[in-house]
N, C-alpha and C. Protein backbone atom coordinates (compact mmCIF):
# COMPACT_ATOMS: atom_id res chain seq x y z
N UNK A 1 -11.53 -5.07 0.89
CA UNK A 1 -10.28 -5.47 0.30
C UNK A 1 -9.54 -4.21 -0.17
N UNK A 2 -8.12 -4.56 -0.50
CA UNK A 2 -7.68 -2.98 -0.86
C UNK A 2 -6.92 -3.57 -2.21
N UNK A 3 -6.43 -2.71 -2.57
CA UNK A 3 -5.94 -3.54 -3.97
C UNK A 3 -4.21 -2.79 -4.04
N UNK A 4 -3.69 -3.61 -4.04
CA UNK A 4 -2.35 -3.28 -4.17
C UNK A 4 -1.39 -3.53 -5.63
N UNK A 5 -0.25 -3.52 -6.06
CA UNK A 5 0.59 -3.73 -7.00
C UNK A 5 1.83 -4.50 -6.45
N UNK A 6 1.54 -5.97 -7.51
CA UNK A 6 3.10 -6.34 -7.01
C UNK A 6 4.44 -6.21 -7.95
N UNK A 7 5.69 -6.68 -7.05
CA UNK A 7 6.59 -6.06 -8.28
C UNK A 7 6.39 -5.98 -9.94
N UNK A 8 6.16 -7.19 -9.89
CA UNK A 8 5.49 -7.60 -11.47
C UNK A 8 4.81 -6.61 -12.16
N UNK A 9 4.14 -5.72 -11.20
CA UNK A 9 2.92 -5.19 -12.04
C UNK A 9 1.59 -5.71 -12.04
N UNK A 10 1.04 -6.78 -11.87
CA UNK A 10 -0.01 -7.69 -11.33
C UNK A 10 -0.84 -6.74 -9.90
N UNK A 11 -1.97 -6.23 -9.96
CA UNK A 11 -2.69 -5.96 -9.22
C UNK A 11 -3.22 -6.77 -8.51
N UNK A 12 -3.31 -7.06 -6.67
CA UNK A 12 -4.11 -7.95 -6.21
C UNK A 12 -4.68 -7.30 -5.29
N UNK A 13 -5.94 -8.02 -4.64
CA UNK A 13 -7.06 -7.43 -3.38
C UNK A 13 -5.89 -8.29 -2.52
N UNK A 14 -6.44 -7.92 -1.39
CA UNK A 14 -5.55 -8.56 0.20
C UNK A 14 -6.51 -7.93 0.80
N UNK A 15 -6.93 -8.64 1.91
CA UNK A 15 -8.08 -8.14 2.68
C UNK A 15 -7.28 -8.02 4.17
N UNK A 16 -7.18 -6.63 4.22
CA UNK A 16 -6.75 -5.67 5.35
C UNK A 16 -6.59 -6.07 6.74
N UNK A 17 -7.78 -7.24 6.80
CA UNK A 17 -8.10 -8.00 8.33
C UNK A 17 -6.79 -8.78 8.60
N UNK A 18 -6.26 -9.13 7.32
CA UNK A 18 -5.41 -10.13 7.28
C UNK A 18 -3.64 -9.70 7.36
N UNK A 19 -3.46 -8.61 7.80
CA UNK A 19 -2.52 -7.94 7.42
C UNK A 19 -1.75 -7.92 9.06
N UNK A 20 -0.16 -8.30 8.88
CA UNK A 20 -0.04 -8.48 10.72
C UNK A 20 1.02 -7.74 10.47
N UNK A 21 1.89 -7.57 9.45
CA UNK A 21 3.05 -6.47 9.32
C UNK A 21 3.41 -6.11 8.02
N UNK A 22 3.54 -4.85 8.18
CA UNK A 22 3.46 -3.75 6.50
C UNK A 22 5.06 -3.60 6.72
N UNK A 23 6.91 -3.92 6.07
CA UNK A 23 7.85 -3.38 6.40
C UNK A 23 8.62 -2.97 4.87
N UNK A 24 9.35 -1.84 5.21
CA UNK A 24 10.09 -1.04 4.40
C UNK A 24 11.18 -1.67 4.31
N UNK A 25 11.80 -2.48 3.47
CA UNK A 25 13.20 -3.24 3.48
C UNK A 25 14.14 -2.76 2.38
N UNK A 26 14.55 -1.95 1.40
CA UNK A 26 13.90 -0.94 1.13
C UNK A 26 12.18 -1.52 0.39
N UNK A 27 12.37 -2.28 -0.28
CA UNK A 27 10.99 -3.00 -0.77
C UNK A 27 9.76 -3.17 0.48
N UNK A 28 8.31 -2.99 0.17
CA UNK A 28 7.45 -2.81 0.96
C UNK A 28 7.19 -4.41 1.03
N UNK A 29 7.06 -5.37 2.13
CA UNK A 29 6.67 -5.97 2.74
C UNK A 29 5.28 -6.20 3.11
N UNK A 30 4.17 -7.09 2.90
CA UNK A 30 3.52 -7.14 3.16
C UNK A 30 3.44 -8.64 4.33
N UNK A 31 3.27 -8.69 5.24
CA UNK A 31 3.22 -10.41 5.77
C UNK A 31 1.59 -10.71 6.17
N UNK A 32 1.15 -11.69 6.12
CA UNK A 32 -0.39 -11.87 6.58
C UNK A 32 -0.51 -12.56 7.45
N UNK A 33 -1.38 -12.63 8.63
CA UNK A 33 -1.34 -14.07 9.33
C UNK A 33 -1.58 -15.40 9.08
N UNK A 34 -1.86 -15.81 7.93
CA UNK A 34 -1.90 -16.95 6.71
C UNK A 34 0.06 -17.17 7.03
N UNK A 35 0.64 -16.64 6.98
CA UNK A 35 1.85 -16.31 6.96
C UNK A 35 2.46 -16.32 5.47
N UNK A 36 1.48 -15.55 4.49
CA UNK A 36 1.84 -15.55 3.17
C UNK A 36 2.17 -14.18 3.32
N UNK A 37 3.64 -14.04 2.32
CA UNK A 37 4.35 -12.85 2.37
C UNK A 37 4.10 -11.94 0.68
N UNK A 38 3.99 -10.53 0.71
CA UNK A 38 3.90 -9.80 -0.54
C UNK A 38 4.46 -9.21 -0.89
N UNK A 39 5.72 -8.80 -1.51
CA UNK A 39 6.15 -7.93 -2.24
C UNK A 39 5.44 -7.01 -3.04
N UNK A 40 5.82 -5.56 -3.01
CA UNK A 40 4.37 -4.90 -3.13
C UNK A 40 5.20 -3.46 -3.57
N UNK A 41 4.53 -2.70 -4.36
CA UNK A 41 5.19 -1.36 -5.18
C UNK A 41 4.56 -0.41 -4.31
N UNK A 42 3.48 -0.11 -3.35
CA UNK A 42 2.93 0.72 -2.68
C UNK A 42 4.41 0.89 -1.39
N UNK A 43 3.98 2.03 -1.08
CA UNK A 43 4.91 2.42 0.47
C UNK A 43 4.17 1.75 1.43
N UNK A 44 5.10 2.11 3.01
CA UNK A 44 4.27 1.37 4.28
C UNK A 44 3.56 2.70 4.06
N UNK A 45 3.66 3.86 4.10
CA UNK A 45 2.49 4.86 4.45
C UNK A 45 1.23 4.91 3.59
N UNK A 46 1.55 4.13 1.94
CA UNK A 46 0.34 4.07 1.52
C UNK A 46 -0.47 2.71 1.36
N UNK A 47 0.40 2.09 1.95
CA UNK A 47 -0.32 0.90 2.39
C UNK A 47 -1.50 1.15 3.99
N UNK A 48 -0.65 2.18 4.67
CA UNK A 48 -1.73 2.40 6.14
C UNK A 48 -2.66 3.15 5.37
N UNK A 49 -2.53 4.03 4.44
CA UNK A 49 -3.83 5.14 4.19
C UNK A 49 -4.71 4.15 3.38
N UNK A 50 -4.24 3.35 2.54
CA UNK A 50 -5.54 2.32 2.14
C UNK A 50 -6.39 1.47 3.31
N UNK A 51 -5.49 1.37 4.01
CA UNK A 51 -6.84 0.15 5.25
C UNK A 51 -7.57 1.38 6.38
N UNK A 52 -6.38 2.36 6.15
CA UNK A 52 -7.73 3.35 6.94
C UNK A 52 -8.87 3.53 6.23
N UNK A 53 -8.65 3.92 5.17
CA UNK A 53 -10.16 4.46 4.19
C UNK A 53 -10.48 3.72 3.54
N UNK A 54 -10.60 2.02 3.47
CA UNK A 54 -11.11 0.82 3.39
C UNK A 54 -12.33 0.64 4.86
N UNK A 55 -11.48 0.96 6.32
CA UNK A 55 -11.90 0.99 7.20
C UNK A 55 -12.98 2.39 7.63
N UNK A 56 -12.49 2.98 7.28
CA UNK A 56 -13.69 4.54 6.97
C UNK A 56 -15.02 3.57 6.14
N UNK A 57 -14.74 3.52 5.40
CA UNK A 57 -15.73 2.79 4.39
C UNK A 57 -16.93 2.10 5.01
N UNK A 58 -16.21 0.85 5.72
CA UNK A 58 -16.70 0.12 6.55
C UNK A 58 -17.86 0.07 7.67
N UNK A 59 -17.13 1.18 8.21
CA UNK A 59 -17.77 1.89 9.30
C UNK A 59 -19.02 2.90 8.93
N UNK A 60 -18.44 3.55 8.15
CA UNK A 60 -19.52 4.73 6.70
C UNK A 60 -20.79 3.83 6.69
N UNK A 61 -20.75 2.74 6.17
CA UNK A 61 -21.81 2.12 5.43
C UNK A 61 -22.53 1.26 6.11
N UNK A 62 -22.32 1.51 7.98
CA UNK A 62 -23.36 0.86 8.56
C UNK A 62 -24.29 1.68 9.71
């Protein structure tokens, strides 16, 4: 899971698998294939460097 910030301020996990488009509107976009949408305080670029090294992780630990 990665843990993100939404506008609010409210921290949530979102699990990375689930992630079908990250967009910059100027607000970061999160959409899932659930087709539940996130508003989110992270960038698209630090939204990709979290599921890479979520995914490093992953891979690391088997």
């Amino acid at each position: 899971m990665i843990e993100v910030t939404k506008m609010d301020s409210h921290k949530i996990l979102i699990n990375p698998d689930h992630i079908e488009v990250v967009e910059e509107t100027p607000d970061t976009v999160i959409s899932l294939t659930t087709g539940r949408k996130f508003i989110v305080k992270e960038s698209r670029q630090d939204i990709q460097n979290l599921v890479k090294s979520f995914k490093r992780d992953i891979f690391a630990n088997n």
